[in-house]
Protein backbone atom coordinates (compact mmCIF):
# COMPACT_ATOMS: atom_id res chain seq x y z
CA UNK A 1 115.12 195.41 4.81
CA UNK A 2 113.29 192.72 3.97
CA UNK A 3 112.91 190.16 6.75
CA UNK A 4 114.38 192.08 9.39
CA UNK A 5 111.52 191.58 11.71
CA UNK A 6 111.88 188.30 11.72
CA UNK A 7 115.49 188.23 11.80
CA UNK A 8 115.01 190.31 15.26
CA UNK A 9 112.49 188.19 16.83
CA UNK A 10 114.57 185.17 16.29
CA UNK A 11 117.52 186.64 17.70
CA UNK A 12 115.50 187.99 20.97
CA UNK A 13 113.92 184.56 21.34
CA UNK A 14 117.51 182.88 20.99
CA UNK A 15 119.18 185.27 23.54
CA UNK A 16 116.70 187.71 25.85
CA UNK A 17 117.00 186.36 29.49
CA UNK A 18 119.64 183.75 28.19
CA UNK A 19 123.58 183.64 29.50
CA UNK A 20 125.32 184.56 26.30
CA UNK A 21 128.61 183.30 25.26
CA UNK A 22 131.19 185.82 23.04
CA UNK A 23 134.12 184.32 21.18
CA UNK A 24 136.05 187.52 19.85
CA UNK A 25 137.95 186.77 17.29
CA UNK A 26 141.77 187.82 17.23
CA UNK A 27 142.09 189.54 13.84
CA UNK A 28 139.51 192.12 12.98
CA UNK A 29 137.47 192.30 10.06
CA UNK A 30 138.69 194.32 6.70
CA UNK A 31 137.30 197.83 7.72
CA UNK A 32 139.26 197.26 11.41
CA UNK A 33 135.71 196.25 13.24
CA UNK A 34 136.43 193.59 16.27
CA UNK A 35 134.43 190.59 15.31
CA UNK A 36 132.70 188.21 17.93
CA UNK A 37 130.48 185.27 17.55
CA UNK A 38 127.25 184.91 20.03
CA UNK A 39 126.32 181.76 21.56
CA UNK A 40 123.58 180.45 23.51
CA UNK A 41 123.25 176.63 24.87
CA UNK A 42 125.82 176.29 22.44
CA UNK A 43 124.56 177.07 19.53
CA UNK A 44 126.00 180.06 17.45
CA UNK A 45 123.34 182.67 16.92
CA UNK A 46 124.75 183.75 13.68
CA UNK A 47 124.28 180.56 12.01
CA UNK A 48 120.85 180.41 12.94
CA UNK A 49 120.11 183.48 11.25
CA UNK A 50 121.69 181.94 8.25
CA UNK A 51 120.08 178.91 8.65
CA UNK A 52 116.86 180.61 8.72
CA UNK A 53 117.46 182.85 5.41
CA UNK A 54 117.28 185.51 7.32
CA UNK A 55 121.41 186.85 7.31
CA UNK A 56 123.33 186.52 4.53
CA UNK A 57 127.20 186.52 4.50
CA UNK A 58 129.52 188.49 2.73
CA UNK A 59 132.08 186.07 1.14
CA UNK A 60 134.72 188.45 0.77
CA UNK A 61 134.59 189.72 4.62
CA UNK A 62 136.21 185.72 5.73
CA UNK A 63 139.51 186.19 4.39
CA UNK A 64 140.25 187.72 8.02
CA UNK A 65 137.96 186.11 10.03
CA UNK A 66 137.45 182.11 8.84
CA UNK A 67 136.68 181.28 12.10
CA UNK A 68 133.06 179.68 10.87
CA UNK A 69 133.27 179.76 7.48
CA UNK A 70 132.56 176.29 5.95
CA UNK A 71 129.16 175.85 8.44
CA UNK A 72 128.08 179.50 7.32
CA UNK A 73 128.66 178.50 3.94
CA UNK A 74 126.45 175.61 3.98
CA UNK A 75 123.63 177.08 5.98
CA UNK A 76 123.73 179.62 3.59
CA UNK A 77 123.48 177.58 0.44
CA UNK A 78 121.03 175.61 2.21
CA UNK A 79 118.70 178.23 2.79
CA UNK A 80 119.04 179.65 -0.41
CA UNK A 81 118.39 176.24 -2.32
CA UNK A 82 115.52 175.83 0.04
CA UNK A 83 114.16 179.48 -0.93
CA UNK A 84 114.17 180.48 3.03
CA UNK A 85 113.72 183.62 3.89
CA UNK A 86 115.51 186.40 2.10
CA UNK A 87 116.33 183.59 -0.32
CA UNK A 88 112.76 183.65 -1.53
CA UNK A 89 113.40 186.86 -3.09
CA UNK A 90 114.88 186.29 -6.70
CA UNK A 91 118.38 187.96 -7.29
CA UNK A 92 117.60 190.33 -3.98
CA UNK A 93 120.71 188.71 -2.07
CA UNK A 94 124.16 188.50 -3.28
CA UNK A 95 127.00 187.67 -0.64
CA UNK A 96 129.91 187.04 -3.72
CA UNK A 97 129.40 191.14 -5.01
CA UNK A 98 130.97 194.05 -2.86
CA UNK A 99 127.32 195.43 -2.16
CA UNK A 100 125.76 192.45 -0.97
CA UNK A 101 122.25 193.54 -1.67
CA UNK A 102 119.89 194.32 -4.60
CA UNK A 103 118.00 196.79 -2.44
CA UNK A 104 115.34 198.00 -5.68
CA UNK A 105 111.76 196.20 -5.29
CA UNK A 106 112.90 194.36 -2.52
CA UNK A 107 110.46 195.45 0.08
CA UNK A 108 107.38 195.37 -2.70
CA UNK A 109 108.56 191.42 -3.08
CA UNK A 110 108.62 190.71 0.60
CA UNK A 111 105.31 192.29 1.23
CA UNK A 112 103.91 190.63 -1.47
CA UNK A 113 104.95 186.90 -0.27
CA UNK A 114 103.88 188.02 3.07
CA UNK A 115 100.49 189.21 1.92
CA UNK A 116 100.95 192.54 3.21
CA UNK A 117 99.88 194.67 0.07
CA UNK A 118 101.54 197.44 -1.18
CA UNK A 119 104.42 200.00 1.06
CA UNK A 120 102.48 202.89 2.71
């Protein structure tokens, strides 16, 4: 997927070598997963994937687990107006349909803002 390298060496930098901090969330989400939220120093590592464009959230997956909704939300709408990340890909993300993703041409668009030519 596009950005997904980046979206892993943020989340090693945020958390390799780090204490970590779960919060696991009391209800589970709508296909019966157990939900938890990572933190280091504090900070929730989700939302700095958000806040980086590189996560996006699936609206309708909050209706059993609000627990961060509203700051997910705007991260998310901030990234997007600020075309970061995944954002920067017209129409490829999604969150409000049930697939999430518009997975066709996606990786030709990333490589192409990345300069990284054509898929081999």
């Amino acid at each position: 997927m596009p950005f997904s390298e980046e979206a892993t060496q943020l989340t090693k930098s945020l958390v390799e070598g780090k204490d970590v901090r779960l919060v696991v969330s009391k209800e589970r989400d709508m296909h019966g997963r157990l939900v938890a939220y990572v933190y280091v120093d504090g900070r929730d590592v989700s939302l700095s994937l958000l806040d980086e464009g590189y996560a996006a959230m699936r609206f309708s997956n909050l209706s059993s687990n609000p627990y961060n909704a509203e700051e997910y939300r705007e991260a998310q709408n901030s990234a997007s107006s600020n075309k970061k990340g995944l954002w920067q890909i017209d129409g490829y993300a999604d969150p409000e349909k049930e697939s999430g993703f518009k997975k066709r041409g996606a990786m030709e668009k990333y490589l192409e803002l990345m300069g990284k030519g054509e898929v081999e």
